[in-house]
N, C-alpha and C. Protein backbone atom coordinates (compact mmCIF):
# COMPACT_ATOMS: atom_id res chain seq x y z
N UNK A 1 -2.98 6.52 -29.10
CA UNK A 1 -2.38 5.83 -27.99
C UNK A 1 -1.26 4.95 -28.51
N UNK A 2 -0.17 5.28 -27.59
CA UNK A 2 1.02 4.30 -28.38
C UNK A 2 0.98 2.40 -28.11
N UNK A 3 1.66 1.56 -28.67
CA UNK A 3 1.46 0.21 -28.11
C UNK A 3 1.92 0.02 -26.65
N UNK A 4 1.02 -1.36 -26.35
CA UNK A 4 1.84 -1.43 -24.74
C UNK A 4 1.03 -0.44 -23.91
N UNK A 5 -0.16 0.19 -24.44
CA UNK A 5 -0.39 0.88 -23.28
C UNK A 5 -2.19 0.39 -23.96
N UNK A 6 -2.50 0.54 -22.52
CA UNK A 6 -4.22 0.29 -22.47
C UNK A 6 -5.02 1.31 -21.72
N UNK A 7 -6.49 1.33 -22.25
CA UNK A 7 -6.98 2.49 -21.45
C UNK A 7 -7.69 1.72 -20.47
N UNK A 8 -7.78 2.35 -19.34
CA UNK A 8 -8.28 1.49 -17.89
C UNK A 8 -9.41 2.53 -17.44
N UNK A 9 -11.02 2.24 -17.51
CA UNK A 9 -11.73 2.92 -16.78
C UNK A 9 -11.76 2.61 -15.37
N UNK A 10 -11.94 3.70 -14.80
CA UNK A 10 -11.87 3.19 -12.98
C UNK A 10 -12.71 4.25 -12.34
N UNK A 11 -12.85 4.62 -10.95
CA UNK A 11 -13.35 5.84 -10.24
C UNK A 11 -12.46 6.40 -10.00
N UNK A 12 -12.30 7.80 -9.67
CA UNK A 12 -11.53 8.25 -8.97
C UNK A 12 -10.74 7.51 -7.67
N UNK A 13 -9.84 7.72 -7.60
CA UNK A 13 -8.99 7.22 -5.79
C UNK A 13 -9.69 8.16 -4.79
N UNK A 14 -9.91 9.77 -5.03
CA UNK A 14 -10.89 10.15 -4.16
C UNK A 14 -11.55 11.17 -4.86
N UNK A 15 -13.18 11.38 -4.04
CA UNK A 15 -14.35 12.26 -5.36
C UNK A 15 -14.81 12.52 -4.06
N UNK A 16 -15.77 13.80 -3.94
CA UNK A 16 -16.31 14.40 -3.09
C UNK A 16 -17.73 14.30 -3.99
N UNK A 17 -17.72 13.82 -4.77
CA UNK A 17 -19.13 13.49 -6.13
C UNK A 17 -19.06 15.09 -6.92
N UNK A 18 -18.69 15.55 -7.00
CA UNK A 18 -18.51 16.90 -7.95
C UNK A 18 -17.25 16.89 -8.35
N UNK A 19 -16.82 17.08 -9.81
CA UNK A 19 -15.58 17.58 -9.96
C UNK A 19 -14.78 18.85 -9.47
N UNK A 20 -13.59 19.32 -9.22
CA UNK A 20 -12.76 20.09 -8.57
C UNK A 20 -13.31 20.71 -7.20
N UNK A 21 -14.11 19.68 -6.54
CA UNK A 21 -14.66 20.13 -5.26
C UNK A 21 -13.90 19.92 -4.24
N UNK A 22 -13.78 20.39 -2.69
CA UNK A 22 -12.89 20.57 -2.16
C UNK A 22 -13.65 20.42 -0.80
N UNK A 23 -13.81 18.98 -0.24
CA UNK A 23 -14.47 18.66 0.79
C UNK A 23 -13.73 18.28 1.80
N UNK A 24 -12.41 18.78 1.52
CA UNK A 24 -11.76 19.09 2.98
C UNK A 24 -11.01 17.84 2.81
N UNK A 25 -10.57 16.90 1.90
CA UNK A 25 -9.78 15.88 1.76
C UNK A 25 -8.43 16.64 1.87
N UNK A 26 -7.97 17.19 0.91
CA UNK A 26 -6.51 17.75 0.40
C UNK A 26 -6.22 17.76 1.49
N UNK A 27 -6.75 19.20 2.96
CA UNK A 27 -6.41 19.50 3.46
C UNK A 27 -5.83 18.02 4.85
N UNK A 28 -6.81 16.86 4.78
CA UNK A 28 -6.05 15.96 5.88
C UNK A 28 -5.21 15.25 5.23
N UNK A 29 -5.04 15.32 3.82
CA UNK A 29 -3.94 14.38 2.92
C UNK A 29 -2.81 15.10 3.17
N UNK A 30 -2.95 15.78 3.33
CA UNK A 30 -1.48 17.16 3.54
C UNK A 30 -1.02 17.15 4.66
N UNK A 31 -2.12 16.98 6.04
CA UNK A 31 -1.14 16.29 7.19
C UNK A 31 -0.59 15.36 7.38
N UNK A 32 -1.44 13.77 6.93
CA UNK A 32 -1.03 12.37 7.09
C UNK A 32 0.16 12.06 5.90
N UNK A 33 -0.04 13.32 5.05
CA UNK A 33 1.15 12.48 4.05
C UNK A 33 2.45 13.36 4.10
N UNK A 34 2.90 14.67 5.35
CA UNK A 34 3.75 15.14 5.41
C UNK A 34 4.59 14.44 5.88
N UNK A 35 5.99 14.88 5.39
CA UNK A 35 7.13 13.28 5.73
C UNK A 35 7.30 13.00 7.32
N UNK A 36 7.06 14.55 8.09
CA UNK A 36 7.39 14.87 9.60
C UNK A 36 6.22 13.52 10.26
N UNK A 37 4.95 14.49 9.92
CA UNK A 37 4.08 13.77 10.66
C UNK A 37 3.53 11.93 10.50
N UNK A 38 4.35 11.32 9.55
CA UNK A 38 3.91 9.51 8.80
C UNK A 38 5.03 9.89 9.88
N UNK A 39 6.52 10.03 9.95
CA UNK A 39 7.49 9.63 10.49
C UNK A 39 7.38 9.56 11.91
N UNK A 40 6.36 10.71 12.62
CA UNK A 40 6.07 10.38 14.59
C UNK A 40 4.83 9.64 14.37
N UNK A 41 4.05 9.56 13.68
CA UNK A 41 2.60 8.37 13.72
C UNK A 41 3.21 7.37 14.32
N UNK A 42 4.47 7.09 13.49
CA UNK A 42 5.55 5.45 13.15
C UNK A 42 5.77 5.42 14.35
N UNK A 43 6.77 6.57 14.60
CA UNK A 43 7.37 5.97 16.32
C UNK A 43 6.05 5.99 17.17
N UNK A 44 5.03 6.69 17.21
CA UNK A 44 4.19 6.82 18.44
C UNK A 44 3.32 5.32 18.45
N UNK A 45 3.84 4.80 17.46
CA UNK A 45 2.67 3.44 17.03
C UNK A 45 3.29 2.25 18.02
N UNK A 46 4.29 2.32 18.02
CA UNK A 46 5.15 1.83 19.09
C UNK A 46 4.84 2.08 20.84
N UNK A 47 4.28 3.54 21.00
CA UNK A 47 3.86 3.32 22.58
C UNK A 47 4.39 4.79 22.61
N UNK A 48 4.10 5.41 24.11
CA UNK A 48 4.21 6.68 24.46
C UNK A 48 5.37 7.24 24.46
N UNK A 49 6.20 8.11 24.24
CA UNK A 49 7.17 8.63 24.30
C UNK A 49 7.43 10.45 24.62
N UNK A 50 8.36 10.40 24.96
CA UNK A 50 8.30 12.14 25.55
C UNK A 50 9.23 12.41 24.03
N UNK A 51 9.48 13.97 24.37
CA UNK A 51 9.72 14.88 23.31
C UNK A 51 11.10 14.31 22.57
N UNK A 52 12.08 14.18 23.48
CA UNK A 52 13.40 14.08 23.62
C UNK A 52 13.26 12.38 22.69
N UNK A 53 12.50 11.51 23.13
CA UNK A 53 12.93 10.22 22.70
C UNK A 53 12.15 10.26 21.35
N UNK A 54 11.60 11.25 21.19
CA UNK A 54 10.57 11.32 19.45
C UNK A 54 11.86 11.79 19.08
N UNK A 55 12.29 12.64 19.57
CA UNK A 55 13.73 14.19 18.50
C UNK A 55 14.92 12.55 18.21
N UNK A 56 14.80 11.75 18.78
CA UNK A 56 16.12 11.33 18.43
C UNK A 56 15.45 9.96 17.81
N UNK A 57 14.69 9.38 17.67
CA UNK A 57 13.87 8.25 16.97
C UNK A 57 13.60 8.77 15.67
N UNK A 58 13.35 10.15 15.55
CA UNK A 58 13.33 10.49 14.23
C UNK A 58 14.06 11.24 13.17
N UNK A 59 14.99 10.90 12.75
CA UNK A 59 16.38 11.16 12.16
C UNK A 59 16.26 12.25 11.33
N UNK A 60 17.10 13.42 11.51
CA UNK A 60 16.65 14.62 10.85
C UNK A 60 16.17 15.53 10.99
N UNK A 61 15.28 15.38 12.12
CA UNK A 61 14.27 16.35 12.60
C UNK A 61 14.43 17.35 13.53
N UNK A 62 14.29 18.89 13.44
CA UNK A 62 14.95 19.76 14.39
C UNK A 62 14.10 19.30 15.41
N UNK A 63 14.13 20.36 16.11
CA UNK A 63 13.31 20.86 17.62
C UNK A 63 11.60 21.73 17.06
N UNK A 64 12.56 22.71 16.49
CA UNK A 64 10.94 23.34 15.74
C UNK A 64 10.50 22.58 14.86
N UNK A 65 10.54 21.73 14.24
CA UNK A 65 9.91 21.14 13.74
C UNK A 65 8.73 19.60 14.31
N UNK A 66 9.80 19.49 14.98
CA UNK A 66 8.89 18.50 15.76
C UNK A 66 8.09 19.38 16.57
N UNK A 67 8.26 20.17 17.13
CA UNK A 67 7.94 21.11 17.86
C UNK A 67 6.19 21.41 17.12
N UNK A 68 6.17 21.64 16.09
CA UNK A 68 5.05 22.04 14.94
C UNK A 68 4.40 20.51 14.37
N UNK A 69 5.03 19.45 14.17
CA UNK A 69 4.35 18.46 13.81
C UNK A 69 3.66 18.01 15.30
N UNK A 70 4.06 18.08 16.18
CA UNK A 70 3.32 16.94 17.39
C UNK A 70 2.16 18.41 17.48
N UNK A 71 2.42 19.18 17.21
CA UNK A 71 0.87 20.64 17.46
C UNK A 71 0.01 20.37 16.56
N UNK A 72 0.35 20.15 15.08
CA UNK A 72 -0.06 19.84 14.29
C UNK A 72 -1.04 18.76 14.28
N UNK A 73 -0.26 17.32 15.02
CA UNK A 73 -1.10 16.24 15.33
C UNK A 73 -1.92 16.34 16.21
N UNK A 74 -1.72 17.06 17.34
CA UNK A 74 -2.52 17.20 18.37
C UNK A 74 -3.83 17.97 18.32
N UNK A 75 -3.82 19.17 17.34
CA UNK A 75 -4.87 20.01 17.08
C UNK A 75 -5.56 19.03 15.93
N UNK A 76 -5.19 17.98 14.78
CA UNK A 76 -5.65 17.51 14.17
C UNK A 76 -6.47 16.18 15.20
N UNK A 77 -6.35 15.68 16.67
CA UNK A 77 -6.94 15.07 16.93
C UNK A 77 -6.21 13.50 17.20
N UNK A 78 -5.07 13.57 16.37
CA UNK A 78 -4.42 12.12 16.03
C UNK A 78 -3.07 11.67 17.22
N UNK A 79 -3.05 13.09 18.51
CA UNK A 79 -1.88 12.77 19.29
C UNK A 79 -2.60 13.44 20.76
N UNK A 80 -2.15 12.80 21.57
CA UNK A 80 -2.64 13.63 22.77
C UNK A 80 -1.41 13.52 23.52
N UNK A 81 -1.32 15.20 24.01
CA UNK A 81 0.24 15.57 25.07
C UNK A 81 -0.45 15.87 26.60
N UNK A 82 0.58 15.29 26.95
CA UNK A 82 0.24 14.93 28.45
C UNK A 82 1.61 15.85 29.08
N UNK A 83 1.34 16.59 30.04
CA UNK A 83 2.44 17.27 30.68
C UNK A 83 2.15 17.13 32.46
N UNK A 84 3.83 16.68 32.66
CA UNK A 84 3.45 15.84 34.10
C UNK A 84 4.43 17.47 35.06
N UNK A 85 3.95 18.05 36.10
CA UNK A 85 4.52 18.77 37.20
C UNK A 85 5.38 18.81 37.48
N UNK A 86 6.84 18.51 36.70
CA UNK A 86 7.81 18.06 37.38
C UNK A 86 8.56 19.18 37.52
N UNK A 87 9.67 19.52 37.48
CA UNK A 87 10.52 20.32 37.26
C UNK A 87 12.29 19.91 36.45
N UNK A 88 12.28 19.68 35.41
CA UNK A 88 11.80 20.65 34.59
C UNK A 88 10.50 20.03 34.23
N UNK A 89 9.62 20.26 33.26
CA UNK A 89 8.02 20.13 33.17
C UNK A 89 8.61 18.38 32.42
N UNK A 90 7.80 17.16 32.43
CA UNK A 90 7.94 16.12 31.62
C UNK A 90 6.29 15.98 30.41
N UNK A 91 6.81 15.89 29.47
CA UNK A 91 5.73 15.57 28.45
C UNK A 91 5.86 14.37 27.74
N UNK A 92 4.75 13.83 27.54
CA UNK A 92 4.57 12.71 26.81
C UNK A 92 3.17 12.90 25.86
N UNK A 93 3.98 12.08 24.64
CA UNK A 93 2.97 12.26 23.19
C UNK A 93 2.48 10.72 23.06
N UNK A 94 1.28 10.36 22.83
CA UNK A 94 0.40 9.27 22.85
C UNK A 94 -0.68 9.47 21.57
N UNK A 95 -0.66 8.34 20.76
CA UNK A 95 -1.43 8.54 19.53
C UNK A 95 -3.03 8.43 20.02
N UNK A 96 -3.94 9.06 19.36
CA UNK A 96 -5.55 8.51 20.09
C UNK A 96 -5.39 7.64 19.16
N UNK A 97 -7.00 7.35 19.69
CA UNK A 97 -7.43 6.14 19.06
C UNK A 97 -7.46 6.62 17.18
N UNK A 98 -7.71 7.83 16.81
CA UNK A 98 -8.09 8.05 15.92
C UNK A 98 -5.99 7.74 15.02
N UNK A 99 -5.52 8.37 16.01
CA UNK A 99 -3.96 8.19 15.28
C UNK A 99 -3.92 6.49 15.18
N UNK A 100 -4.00 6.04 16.23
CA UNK A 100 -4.11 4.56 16.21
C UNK A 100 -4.59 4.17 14.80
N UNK A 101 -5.99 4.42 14.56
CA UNK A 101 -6.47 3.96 13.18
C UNK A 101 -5.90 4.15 11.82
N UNK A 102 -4.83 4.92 12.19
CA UNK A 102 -4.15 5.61 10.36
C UNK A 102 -2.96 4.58 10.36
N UNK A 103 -2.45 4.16 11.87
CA UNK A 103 -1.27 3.12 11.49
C UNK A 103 -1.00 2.36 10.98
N UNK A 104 -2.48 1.04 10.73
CA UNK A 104 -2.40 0.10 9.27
C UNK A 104 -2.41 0.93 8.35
N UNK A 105 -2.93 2.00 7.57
CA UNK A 105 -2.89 2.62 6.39
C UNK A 105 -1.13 2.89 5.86
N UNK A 106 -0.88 3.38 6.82
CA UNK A 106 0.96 3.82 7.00
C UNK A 106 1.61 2.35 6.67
N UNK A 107 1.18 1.33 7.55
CA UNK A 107 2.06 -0.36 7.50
C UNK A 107 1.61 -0.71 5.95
N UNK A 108 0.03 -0.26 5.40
CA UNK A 108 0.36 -0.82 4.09
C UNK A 108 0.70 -0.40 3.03
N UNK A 109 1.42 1.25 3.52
CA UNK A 109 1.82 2.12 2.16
C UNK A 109 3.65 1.49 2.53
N UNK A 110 3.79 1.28 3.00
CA UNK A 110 5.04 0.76 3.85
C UNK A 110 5.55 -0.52 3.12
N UNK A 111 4.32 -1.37 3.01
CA UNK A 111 4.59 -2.66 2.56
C UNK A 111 4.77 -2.48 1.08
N UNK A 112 3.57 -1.35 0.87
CA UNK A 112 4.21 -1.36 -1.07
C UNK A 112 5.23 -0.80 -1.00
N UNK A 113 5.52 -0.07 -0.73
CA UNK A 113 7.04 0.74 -0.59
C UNK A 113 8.24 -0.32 -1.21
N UNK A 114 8.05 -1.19 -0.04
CA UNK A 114 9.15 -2.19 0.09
C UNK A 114 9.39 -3.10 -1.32
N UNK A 115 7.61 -3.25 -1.32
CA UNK A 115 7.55 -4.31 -2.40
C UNK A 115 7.78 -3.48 -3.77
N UNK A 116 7.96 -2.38 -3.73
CA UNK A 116 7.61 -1.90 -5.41
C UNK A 116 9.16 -0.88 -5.37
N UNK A 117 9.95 -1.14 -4.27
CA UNK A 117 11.41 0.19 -4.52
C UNK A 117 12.07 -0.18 -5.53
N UNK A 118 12.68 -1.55 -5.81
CA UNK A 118 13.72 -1.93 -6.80
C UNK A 118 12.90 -1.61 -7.88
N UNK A 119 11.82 -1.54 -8.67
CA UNK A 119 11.49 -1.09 -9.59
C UNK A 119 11.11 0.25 -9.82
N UNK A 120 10.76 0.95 -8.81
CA UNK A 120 11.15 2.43 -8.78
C UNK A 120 12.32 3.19 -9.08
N UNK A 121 13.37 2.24 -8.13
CA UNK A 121 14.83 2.15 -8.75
C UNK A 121 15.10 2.41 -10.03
N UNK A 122 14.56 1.39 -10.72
CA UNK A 122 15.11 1.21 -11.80
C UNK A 122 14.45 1.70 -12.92
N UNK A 123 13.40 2.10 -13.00
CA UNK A 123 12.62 3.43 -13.87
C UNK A 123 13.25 4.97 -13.59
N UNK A 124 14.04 4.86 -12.25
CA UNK A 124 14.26 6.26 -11.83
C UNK A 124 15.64 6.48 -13.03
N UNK A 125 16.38 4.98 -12.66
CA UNK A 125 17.63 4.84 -13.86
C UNK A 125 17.60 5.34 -15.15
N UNK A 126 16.50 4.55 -15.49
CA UNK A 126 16.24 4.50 -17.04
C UNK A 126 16.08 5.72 -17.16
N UNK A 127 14.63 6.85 -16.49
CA UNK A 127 14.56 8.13 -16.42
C UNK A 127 16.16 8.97 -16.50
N UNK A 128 17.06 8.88 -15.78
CA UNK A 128 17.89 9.61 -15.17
C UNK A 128 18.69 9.55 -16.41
N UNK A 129 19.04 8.45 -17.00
CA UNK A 129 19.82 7.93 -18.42
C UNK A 129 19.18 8.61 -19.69
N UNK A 130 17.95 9.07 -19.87
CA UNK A 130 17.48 9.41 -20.82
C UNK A 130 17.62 11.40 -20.57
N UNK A 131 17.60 11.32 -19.44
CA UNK A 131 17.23 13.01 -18.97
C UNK A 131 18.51 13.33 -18.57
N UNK A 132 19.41 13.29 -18.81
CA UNK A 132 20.57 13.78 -17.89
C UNK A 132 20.47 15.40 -17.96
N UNK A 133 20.91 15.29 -16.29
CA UNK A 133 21.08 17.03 -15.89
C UNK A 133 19.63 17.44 -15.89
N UNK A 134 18.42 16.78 -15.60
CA UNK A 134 17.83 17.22 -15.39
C UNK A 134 17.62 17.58 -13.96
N UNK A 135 16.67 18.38 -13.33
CA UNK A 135 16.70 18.85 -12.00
C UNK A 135 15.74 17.90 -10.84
N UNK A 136 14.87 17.18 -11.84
CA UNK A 136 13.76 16.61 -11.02
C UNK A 136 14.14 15.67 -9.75
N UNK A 137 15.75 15.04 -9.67
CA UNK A 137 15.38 14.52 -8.27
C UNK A 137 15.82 15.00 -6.93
């Protein structure tokens, strides 16, 4: 081990109690941590909104794609779509309670975010200075 570095015993961040077991975590880490779906949690955390005011609250985002994340959320349980008779048809996306519950998790990956970028920054530097031309960012 080189200096400056220490060994830290800890638990896993997540264990299903068997090693390389597969208790169905990955698969909801892979929805809540896709960039589409943290990015409509965000706006829906805010209050109900139809299709049109998600497509433009969330910068970047086609039609099919939102199109596939709010299905995505909805079959996962975390959005419920409401479609009103109108003509043309009006829809509105509303987080459940269960989406509700992931929104502090999101506010406090949010808060480290904030608190830990300038030093991300600046490891990315140092990285980028030592690696040039590499492909990784």
């Amino acid at each position: 081990m080189s200096a400056g570095h220490t060994t830290v015993t800890t638990s896993p961040v997540v264990s299903c109690g068997e090693p390389h077991e597969d208790c169905g975590i990955r698969d909801v880490l892979d929805r809540i941590g896709d960039k589409w779906s943290v990015l409509v949690v965000v706006e829906l955390a805010q209050g109900v909104r139809r299709f049109r005011e998600l497509q433009r609250a969330v910068p970047g985002i086609s039609q099919r794609m939102l199109t596939l994340t709010v299905r995505r959320l909805e079959r996962d349980g975390l959005v419920t779509r409401t479609v009103f008779a109108t003509v043309p048809p009006q829809v509105e996306y509303e987080l459940t309670a269960s989406g509700h519950s992931l929104t502090h998790l999101v506010r406090v990956l949010a808060d480290w975010s904030a608190e830990h970028r300038d030093g991300i920054a600046a490891a990315r530097e140092r990285w980028d200075a030592l690696n040039p031309g590499s492909e990784v960012r």
